[in-house]
C-alpha atoms as a PDB file:
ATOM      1  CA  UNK A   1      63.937  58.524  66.506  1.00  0.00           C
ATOM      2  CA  UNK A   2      62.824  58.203  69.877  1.00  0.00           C
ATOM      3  CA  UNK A   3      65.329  56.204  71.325  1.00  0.00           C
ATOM      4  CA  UNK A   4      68.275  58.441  69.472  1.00  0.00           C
ATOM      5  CA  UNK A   5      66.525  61.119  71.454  1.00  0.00           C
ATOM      6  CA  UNK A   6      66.825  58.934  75.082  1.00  0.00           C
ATOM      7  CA  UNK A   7      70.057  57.894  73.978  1.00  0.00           C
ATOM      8  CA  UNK A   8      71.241  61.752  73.611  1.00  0.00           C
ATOM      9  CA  UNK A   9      68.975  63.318  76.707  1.00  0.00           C
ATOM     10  CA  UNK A  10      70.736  60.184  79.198  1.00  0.00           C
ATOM     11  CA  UNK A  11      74.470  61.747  77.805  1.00  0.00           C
ATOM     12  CA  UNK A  12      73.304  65.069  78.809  1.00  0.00           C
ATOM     13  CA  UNK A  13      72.121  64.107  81.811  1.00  0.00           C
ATOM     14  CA  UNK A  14      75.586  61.777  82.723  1.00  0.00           C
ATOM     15  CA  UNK A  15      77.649  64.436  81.512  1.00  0.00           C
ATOM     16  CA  UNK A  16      75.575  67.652  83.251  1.00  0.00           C
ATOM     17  CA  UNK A  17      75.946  65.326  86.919  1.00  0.00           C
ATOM     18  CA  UNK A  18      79.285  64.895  86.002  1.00  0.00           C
ATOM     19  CA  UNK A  19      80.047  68.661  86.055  1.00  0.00           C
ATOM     20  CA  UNK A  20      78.203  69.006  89.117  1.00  0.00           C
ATOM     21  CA  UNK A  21      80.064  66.373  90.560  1.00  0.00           C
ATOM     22  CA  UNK A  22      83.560  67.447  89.303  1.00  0.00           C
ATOM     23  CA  UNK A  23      82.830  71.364  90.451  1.00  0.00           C
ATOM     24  CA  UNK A  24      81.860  69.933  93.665  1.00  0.00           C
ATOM     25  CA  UNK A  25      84.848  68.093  94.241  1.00  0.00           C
ATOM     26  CA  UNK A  26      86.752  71.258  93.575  1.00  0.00           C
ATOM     27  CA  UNK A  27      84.696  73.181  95.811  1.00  0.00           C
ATOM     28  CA  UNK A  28      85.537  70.686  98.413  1.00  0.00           C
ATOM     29  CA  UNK A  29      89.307  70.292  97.741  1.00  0.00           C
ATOM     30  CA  UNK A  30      89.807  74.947  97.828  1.00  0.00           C
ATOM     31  CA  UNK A  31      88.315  74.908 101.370  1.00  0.00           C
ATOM     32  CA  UNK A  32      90.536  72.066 102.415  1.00  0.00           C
ATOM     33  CA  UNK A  33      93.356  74.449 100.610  1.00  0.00           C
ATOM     34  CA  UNK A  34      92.503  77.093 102.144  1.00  0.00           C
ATOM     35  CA  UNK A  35      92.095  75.238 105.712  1.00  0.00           C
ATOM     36  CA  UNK A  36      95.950  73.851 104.985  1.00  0.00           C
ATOM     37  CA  UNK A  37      96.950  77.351 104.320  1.00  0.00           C
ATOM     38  CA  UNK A  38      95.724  78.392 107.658  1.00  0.00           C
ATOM     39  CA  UNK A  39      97.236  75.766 109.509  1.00  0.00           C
ATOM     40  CA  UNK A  40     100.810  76.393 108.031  1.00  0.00           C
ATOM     41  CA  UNK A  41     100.198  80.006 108.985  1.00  0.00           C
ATOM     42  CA  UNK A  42      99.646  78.673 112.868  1.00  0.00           C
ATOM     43  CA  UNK A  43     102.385  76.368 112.594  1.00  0.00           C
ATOM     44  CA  UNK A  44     104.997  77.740 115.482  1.00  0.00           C
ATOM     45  CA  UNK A  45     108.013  74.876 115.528  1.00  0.00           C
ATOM     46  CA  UNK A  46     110.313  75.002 112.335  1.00  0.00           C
ATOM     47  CA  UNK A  47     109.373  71.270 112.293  1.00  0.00           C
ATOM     48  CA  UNK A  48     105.492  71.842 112.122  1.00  0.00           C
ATOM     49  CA  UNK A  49     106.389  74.907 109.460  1.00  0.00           C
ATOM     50  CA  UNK A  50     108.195  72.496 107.213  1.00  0.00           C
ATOM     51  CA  UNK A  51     106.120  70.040 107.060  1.00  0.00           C
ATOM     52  CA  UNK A  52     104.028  71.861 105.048  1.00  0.00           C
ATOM     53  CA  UNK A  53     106.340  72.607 102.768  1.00  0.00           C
ATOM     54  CA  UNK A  54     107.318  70.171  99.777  1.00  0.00           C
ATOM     55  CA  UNK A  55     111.026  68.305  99.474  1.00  0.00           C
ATOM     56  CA  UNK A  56     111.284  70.897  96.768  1.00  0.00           C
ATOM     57  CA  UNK A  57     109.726  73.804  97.589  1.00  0.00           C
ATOM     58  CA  UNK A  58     111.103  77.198  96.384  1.00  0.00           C
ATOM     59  CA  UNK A  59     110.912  80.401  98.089  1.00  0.00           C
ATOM     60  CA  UNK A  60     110.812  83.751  96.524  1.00  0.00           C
ATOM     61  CA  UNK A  61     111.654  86.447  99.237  1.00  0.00           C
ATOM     62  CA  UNK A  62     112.083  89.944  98.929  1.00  0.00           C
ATOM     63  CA  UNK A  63     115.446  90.570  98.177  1.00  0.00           C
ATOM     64  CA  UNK A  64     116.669  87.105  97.993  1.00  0.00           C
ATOM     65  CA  UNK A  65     117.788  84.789  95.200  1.00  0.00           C
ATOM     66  CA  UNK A  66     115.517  82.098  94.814  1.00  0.00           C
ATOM     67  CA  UNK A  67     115.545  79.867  97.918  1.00  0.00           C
ATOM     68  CA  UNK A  68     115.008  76.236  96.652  1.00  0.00           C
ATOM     69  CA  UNK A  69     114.745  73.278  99.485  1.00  0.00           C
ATOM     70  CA  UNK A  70     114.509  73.145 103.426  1.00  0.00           C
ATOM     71  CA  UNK A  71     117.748  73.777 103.954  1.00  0.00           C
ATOM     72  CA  UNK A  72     118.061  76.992 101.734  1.00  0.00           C
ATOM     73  CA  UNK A  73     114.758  78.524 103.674  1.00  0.00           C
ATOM     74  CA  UNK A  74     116.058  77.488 106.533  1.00  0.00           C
ATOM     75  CA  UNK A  75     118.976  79.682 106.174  1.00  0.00           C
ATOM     76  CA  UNK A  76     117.222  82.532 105.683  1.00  0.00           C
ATOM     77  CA  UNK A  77     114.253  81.936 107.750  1.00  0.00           C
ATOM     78  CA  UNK A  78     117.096  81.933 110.444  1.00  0.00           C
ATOM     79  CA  UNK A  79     118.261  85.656 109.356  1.00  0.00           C
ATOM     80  CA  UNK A  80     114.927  86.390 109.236  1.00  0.00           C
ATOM     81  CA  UNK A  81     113.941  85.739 112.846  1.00  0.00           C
ATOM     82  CA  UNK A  82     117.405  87.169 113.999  1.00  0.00           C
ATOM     83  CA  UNK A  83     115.714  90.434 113.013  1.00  0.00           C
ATOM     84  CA  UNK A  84     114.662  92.022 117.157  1.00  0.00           C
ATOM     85  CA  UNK A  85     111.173  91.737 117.384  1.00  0.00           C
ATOM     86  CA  UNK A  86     110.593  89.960 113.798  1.00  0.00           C
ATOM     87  CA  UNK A  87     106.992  88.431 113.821  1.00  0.00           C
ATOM     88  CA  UNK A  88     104.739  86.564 110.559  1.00  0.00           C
ATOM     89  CA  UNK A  89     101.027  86.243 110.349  1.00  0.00           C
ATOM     90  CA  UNK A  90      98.623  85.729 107.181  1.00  0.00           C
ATOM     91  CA  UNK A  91      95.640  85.006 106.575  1.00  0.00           C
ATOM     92  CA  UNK A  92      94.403  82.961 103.112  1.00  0.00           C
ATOM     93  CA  UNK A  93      91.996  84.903 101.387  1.00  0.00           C
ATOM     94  CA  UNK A  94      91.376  82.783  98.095  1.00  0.00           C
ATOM     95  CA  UNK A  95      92.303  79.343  97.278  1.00  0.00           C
ATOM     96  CA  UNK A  96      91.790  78.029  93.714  1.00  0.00           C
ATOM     97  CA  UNK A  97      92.600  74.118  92.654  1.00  0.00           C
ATOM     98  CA  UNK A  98      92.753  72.679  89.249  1.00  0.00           C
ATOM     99  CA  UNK A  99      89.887  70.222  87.888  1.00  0.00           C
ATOM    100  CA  UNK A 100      92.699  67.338  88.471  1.00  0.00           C
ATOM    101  CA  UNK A 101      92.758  68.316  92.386  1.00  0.00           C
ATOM    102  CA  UNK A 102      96.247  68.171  92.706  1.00  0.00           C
ATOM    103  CA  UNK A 103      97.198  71.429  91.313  1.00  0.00           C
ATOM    104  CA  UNK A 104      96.361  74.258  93.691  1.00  0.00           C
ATOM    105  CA  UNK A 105      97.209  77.921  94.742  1.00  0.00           C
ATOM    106  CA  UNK A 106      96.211  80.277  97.584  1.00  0.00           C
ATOM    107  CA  UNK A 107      96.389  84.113  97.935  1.00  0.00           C
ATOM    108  CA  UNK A 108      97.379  85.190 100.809  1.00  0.00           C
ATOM    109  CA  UNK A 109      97.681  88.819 103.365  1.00  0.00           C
ATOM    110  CA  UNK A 110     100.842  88.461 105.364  1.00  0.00           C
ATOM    111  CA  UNK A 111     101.816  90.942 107.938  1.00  0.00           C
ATOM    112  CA  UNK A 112     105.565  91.051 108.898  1.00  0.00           C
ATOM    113  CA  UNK A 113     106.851  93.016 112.008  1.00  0.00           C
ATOM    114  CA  UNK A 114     110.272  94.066 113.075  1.00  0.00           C
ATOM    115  CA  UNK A 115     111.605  96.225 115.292  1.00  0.00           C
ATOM    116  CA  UNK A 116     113.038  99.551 113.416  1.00  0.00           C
ATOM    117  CA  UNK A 117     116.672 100.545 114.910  1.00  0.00           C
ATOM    118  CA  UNK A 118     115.520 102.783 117.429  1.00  0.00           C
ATOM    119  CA  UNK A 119     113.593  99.834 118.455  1.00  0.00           C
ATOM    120  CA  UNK A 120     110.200 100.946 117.156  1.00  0.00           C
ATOM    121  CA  UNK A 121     108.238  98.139 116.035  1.00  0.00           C
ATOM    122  CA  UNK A 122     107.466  98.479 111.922  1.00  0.00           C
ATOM    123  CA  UNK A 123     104.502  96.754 110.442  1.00  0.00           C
ATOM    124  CA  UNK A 124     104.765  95.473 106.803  1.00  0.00           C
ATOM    125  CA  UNK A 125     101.862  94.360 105.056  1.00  0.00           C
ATOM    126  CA  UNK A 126     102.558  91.918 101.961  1.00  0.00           C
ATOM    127  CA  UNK A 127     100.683  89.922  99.037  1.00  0.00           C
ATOM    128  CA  UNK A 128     101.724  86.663  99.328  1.00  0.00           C
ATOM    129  CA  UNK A 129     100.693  83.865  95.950  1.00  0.00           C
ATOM    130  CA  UNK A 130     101.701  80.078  97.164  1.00  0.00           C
ATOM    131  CA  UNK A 131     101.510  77.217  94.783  1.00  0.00           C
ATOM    132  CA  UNK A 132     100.581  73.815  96.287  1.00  0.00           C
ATOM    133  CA  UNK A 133     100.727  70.217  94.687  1.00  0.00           C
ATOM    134  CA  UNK A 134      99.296  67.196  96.264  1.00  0.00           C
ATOM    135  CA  UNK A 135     101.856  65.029  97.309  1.00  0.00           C
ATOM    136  CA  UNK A 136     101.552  60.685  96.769  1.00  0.00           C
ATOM    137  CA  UNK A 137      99.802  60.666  99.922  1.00  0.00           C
ATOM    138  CA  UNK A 138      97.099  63.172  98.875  1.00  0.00           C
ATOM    139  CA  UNK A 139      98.462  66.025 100.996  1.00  0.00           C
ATOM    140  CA  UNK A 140      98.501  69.116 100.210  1.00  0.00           C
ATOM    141  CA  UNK A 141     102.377  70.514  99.878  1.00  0.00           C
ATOM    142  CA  UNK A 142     103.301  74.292  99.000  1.00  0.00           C
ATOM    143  CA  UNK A 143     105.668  73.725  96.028  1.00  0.00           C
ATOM    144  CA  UNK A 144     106.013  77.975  95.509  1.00  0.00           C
ATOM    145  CA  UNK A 145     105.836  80.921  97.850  1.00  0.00           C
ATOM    146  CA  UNK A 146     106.204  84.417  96.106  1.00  0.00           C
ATOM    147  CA  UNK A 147     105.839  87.571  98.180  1.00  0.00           C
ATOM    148  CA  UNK A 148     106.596  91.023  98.317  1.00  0.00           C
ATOM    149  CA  UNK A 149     105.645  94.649 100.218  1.00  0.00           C
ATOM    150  CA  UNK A 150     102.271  96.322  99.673  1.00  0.00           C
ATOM    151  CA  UNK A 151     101.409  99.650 100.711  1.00  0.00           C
ATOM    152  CA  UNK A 152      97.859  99.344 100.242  1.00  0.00           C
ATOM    153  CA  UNK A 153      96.942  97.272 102.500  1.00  0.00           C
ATOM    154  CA  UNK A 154      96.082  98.261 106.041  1.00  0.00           C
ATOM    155  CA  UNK A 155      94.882  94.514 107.506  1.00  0.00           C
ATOM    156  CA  UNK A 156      95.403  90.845 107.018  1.00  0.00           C
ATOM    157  CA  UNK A 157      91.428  90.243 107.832  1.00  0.00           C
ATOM    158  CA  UNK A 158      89.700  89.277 104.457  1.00  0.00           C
END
């Protein structure tokens, strides 16, 4: 009886450091994430911008058909910034990844600015949701972007 009972109490223990293990791994793997997030969102050359963004990766702008592949966002990233005075900044605010750590997605506060036609500059805030995937070489990739206008918010700070 006693050894079924060290045999049971050492698979508690293996399993319970396992856990710990596994949710600190996760732990780990949301604040580099959210750390990748922020980088993308510093990222001024288109080259720098698309590296962070997978082969794949799909785009789901504001009134836009779903934009799947570099040169698809390109095209519209290009109308985009043809806008006078047409700015993008956001700031992660959660980042969640899956217990496999390559399965990962961030929340985001984006603030877009334009200037209006009479050449007054119009702040937009948005709530931005990107999916990212860990690539073969363990980087982190966004593999979907989804956005869209919200009136509520007032800042991109967390």
């Amino acid at each position: 009886m006693r050894r079924l009972f060290l045999v049971v109490f050492a698979g508690i223990l293996l399993v319970s450091c396992a856990n710990e293990e596994t949710t600190i791994n996760i732990t780990q793997e949301e604040a580099n994430l959210m750390e990748t997030s922020r980088k993308w969102s510093q990222s001024f050359s288109t080259e720098e911008y698309f590296s962070f963004i997978g082969e794949g990766g799909i785009m789901m702008a504001p009134g836009q058909p779903l934009l799947e592949g570099h040169e698809k966002i390109k095209n519209v990233l290009k109308e985009f910034q043809s806008l006078p005075g047409f700015r993008v900044t956001w700031e992660p605010q959660e980042a969640f990844v899956s217990k496999s750590l390559d399965l990962g997605y961030t929340i985001d506060k984006m603030l877009v600015n334009f200037d209006d036609k009479d050449g007054n500059t119009v702040n937009q805030f948005e709530k931005v949701v990107s999916i990212w995937k860990k690539n073969e070489k363990g980087e982190w990739k966004m593999a979907v972007d989804i956005w869209n206008a919200d009136p509520t918010l007032k800042s991109i700070a967390k």
